[in-house]
N, C-alpha and C. Protein backbone atom coordinates (compact mmCIF):
# COMPACT_ATOMS: atom_id res chain seq x y z
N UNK A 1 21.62 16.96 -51.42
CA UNK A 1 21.95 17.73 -50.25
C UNK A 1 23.18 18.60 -50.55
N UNK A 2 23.19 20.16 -50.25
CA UNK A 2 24.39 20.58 -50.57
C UNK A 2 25.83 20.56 -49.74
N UNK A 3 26.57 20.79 -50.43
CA UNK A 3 28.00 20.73 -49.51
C UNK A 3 28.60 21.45 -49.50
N UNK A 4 29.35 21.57 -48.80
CA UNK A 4 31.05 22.39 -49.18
C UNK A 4 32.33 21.43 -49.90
N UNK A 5 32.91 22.28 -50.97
CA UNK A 5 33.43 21.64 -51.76
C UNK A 5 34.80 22.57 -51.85
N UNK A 6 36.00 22.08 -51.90
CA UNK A 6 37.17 22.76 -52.81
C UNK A 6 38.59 21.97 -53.56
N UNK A 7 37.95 22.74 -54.62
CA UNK A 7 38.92 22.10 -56.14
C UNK A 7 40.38 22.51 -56.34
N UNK A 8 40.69 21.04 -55.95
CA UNK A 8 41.90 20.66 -56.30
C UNK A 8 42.20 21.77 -57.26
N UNK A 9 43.73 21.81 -57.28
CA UNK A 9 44.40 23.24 -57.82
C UNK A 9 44.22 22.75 -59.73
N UNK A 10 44.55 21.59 -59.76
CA UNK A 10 44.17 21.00 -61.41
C UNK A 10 42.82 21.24 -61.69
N UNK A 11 41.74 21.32 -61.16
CA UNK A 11 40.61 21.20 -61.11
C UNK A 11 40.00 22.57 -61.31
N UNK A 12 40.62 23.33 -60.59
CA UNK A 12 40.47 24.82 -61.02
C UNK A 12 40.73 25.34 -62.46
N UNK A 13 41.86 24.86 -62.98
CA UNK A 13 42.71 25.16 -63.82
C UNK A 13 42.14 24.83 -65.07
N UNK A 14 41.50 23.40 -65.22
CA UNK A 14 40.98 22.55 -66.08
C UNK A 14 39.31 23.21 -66.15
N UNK A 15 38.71 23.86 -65.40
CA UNK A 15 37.37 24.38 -65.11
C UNK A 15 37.92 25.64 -66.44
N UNK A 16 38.43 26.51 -65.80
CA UNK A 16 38.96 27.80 -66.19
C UNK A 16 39.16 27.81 -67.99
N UNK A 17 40.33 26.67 -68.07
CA UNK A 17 40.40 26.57 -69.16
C UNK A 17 39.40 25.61 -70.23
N UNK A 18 38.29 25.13 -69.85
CA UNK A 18 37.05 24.39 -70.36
C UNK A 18 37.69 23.55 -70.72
N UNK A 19 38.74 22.71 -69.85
CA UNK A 19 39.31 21.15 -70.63
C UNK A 19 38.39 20.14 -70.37
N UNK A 20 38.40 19.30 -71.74
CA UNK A 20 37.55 18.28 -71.62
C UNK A 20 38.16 17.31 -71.22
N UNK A 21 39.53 17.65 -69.97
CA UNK A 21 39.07 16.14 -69.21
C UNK A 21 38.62 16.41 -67.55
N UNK A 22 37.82 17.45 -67.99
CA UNK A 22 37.04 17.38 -66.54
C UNK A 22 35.49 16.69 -66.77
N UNK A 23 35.39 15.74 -66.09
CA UNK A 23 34.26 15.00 -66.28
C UNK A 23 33.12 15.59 -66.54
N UNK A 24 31.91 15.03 -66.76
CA UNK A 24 30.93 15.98 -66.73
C UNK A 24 30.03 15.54 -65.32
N UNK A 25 30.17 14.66 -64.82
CA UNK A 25 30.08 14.37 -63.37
C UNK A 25 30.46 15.34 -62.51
N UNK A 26 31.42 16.00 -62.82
CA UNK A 26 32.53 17.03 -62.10
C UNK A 26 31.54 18.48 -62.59
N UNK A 27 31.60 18.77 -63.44
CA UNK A 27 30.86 20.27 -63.82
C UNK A 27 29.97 20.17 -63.40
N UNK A 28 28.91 18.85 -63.33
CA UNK A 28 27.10 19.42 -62.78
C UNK A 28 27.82 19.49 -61.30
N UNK A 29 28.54 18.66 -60.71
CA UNK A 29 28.82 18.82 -58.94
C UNK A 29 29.13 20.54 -59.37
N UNK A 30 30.25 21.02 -60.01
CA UNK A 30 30.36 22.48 -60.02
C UNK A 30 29.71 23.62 -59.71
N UNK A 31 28.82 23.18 -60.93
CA UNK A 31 27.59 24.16 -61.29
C UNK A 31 26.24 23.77 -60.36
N UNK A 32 26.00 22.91 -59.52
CA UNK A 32 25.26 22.76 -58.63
C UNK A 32 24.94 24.15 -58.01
N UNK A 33 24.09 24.75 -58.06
CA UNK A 33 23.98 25.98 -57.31
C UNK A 33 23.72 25.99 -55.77
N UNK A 34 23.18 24.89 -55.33
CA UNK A 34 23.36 24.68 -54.12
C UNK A 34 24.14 24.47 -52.84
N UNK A 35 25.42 23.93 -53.97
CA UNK A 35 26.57 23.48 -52.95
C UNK A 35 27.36 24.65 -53.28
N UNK A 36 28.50 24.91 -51.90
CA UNK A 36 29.68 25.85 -51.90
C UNK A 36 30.34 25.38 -52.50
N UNK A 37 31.32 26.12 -53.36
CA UNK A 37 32.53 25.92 -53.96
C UNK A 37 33.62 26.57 -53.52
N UNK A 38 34.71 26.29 -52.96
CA UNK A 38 36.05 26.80 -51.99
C UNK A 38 37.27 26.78 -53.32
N UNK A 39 38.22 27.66 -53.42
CA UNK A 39 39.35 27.87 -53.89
C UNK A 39 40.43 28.38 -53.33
N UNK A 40 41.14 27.24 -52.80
CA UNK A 40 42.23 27.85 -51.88
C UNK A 40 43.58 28.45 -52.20
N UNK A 41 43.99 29.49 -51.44
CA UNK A 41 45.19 30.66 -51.71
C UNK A 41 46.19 29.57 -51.53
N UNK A 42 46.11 28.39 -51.52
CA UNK A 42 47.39 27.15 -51.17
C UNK A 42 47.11 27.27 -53.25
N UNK A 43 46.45 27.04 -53.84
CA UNK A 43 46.37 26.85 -55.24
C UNK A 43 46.44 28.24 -56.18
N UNK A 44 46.66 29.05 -55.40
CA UNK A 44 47.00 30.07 -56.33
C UNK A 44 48.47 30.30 -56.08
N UNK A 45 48.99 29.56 -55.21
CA UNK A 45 50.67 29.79 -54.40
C UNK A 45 50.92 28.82 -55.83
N UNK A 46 50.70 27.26 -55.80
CA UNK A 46 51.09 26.37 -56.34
C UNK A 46 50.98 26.54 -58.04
N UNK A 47 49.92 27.27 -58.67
CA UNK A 47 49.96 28.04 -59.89
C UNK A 47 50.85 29.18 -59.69
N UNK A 48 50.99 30.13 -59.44
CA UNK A 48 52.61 30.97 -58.95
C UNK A 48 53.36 30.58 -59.42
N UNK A 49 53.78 29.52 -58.69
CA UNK A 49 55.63 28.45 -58.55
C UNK A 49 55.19 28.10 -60.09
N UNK A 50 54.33 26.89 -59.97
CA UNK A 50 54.62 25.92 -61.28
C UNK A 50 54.79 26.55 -62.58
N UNK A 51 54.06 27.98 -62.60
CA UNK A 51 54.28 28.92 -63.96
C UNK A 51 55.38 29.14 -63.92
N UNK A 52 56.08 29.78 -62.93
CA UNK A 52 57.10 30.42 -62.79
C UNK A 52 58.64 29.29 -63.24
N UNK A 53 58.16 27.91 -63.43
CA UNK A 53 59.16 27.00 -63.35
C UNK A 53 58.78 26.39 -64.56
N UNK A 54 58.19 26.57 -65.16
CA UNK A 54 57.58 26.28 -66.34
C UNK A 54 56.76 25.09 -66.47
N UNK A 55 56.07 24.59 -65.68
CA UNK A 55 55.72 22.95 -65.38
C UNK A 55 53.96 23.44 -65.81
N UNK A 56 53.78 24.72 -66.45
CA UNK A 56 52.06 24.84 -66.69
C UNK A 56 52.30 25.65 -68.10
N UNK A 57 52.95 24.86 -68.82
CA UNK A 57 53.43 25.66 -70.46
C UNK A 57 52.14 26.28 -70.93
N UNK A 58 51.01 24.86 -70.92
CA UNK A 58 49.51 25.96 -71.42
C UNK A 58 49.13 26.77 -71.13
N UNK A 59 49.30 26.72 -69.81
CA UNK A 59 48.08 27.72 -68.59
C UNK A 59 48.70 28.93 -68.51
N UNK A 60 48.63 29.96 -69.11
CA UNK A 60 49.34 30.81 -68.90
C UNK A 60 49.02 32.32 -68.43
N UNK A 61 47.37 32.17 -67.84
CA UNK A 61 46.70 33.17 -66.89
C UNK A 61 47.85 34.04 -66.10
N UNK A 62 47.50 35.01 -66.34
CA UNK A 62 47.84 36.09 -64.93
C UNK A 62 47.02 35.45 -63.53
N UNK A 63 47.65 35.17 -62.57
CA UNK A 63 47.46 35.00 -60.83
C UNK A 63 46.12 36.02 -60.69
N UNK A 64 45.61 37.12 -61.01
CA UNK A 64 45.13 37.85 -60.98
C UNK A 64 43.84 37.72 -61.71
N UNK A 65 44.36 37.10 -62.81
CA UNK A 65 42.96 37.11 -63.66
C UNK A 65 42.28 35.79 -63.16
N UNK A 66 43.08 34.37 -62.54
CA UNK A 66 42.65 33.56 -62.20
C UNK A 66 42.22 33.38 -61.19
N UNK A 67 42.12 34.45 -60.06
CA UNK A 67 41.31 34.52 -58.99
C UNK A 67 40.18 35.24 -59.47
N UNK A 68 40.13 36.82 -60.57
CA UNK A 68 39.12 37.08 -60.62
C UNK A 68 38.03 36.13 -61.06
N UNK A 69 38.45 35.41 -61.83
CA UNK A 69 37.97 34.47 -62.65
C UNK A 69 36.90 33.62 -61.90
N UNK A 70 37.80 33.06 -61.02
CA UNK A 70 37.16 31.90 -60.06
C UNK A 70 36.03 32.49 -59.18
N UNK A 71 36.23 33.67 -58.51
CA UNK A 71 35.16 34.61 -57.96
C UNK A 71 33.70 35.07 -58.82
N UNK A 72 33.91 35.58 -60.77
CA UNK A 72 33.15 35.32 -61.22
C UNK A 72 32.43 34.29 -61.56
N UNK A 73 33.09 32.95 -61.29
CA UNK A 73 32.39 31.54 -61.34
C UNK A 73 31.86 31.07 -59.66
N UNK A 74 31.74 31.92 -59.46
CA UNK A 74 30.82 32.35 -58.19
C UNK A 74 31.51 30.89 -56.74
N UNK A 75 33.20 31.13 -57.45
CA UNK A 75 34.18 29.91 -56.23
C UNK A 75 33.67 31.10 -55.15
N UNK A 76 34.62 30.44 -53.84
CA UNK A 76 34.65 31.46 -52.77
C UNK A 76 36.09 31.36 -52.58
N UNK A 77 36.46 32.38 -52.64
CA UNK A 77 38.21 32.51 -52.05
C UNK A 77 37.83 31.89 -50.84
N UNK A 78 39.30 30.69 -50.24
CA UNK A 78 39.77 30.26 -48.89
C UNK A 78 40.95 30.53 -48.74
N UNK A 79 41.53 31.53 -48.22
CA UNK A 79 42.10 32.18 -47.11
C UNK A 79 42.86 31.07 -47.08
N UNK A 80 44.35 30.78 -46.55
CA UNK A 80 44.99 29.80 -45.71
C UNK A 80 45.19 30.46 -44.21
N UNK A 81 44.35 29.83 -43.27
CA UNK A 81 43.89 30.16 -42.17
C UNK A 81 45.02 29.39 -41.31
N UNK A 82 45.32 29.91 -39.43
CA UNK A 82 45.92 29.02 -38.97
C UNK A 82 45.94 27.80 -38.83
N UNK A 83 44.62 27.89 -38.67
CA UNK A 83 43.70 26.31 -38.19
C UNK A 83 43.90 25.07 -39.69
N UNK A 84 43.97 25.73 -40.74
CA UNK A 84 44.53 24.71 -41.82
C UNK A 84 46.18 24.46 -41.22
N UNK A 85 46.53 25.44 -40.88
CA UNK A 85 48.06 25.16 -40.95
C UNK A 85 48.34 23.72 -39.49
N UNK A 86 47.24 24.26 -38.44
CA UNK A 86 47.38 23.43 -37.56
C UNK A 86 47.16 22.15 -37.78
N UNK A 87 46.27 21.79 -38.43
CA UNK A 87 45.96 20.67 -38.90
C UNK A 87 46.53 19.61 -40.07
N UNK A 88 47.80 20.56 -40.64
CA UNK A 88 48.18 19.83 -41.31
C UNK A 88 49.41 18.51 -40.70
N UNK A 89 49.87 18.78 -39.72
CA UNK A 89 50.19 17.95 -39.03
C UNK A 89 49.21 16.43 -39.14
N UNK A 90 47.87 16.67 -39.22
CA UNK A 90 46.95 15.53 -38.97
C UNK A 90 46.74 14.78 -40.13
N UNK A 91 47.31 15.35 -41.14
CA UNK A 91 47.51 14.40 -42.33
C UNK A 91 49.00 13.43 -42.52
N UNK A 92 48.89 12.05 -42.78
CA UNK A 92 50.02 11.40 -42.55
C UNK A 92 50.64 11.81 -43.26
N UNK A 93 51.95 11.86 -43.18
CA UNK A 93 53.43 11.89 -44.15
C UNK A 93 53.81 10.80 -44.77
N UNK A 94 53.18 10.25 -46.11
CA UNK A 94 53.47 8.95 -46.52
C UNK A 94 54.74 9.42 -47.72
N UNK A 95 55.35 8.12 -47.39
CA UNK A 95 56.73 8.09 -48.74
C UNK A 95 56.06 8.50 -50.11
N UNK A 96 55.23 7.46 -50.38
CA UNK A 96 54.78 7.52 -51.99
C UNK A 96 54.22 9.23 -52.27
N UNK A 97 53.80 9.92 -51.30
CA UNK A 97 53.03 10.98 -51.25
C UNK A 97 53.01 12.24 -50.56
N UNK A 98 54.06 13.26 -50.78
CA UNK A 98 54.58 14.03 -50.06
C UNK A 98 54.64 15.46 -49.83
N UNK A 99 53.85 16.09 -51.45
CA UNK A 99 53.44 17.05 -51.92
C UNK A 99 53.15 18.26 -51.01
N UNK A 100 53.66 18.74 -51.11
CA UNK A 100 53.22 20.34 -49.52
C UNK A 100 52.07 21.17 -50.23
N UNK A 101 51.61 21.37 -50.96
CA UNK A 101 50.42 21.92 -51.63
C UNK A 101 49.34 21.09 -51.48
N UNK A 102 49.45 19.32 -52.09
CA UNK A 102 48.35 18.28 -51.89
C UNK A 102 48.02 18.44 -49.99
N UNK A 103 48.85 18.33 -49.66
CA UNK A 103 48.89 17.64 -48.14
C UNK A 103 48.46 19.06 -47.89
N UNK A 104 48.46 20.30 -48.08
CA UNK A 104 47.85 21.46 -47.73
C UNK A 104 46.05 21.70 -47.86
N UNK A 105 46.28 21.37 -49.03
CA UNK A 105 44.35 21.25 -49.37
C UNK A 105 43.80 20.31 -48.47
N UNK A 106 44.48 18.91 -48.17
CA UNK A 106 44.05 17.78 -47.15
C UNK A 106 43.65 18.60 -46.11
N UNK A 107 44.70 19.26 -45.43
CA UNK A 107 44.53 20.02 -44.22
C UNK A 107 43.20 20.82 -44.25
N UNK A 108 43.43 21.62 -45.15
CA UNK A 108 42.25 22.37 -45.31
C UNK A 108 40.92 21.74 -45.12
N UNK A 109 40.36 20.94 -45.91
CA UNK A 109 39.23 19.86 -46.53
C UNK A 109 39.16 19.27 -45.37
N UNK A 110 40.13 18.71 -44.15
CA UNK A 110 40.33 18.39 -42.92
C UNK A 110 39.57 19.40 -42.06
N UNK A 111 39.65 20.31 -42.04
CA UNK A 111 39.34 21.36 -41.16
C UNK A 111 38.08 22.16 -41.45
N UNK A 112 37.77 22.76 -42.69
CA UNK A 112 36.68 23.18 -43.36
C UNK A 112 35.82 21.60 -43.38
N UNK A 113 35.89 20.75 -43.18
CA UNK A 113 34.40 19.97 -43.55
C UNK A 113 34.44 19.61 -44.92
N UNK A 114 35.01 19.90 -46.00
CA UNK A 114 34.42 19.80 -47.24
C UNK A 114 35.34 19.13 -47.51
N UNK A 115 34.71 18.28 -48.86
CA UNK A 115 34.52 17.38 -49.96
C UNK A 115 36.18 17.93 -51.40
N UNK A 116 36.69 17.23 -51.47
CA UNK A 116 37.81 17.70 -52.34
C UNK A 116 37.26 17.04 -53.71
N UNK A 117 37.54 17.98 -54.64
CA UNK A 117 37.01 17.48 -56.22
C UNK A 117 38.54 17.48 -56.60
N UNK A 118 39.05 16.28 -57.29
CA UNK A 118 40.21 15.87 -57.53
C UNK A 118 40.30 14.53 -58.46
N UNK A 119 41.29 14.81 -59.27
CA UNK A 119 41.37 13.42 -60.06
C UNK A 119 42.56 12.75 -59.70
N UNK A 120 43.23 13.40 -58.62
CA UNK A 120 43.92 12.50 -57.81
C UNK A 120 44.43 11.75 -57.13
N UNK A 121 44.69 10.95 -57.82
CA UNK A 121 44.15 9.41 -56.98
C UNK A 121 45.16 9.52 -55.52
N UNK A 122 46.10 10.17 -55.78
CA UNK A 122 46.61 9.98 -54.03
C UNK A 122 45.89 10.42 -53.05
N UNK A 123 45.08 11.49 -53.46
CA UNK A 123 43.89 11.84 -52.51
C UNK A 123 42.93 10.48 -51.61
N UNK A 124 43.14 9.28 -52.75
CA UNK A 124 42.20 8.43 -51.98
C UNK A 124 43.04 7.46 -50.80
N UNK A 125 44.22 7.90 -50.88
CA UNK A 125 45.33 7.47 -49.53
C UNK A 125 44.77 7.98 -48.03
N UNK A 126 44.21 9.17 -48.23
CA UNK A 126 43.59 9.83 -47.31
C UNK A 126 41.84 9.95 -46.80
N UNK A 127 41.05 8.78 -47.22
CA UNK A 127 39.86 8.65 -47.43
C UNK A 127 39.28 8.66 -45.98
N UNK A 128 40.00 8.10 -45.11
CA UNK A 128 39.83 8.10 -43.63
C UNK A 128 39.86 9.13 -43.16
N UNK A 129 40.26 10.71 -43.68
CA UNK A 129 40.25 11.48 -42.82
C UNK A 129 39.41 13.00 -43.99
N UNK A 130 39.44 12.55 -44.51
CA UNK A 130 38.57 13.33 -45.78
C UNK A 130 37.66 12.97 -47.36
N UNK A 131 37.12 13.40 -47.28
CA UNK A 131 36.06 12.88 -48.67
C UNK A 131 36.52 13.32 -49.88
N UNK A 132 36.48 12.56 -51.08
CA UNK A 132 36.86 12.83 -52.43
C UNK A 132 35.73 12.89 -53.41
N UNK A 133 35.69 13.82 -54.13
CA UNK A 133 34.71 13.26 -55.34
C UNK A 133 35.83 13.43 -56.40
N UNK A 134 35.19 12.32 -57.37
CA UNK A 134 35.68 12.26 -58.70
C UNK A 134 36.10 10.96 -59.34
C-alpha cells in the first residue's frame, strides 16, 4: 500500500551520497514508485548550519545542487508550512532529546500523515504520535 514518506535530513544525505549505510530495506521503501517521498526545507536549513560549522566535513554539496538533486530523485519539496510550526508544540520536550530540526520533522510527519525514514533511534521516543521506518 503506498504512503507518504519524509527522510530524515541524514537520510537524504546518505541517499545522495550512495552511502552504504543506508539499508537496502531503506532504498526499495525509496525507490518504491508508488509511495510519496517528502524532503523538508527544515533539512535543507539543518544542512546550511551543519556545513557552515563544519559538523558535515564529507558532504560538501552546494544547498542548491542538493535540492536539485532530491527533485531529480523524483523527492517532493515540503515547504515548512504554519500548520508544522503549529504542531510542533504537540511533540514532547524530552531532556534526553531536544533537537529543533528532529522535533521539527516530528511536527511535520505529525501533521502531513507520513511515515519518517530515519536511523534514529530517538525518533522511536515518539512512536505514539508518529510512524518510523527503519
Amino acid at each position: 500500500m503506498p504512503k507518504k514518506y519524509i527522510l530524515d535530513t541524514h537520510c537524504l544525505i546518505w541517499f545522495q551520497d550512495d552511502n552504504p549505510k543506508l539499508p537496502s530495506s531503506v532504498m526499495a521503501k525509496i525507490q518504491e514508485p508508488s509511495n510519496t517521498l517528502f524532503f523538508s526545507q527544515a533539512s535543507l536549513f539543518e544542512i546550511a548550519i551543519k556545513q557552515k560549522i563544519g559538523k558535515l566535513p564529507d558532504f560538501t554539496a552546494d544547498l542548491i545542487d542538493v535540492y536539485h538533486q532530491a527533485i531529480h530523485d523524483n523527492f517532493i519539496y515540503l515547504p515548512i508550512k504554519n500548520q508544522h510550526l503549529y504542531s510542533y508544540h504537540k511533540i514532547p520536550l524530552l531532556e534526553n532529546h531536544r533537537d529543533p530540526f528532529d522535533r521539527l520533522l516530528l511536527a511535520t510527519a505529525y501533521e502531513e500523515n507520513a511515515v519518517i525514514i530515519s536511523a534514529d533511534n530517538n525518533f522511536r521516543l515518539y512512536l505514539g504520535l508518529i510512524e518510523m521506518f527503519w
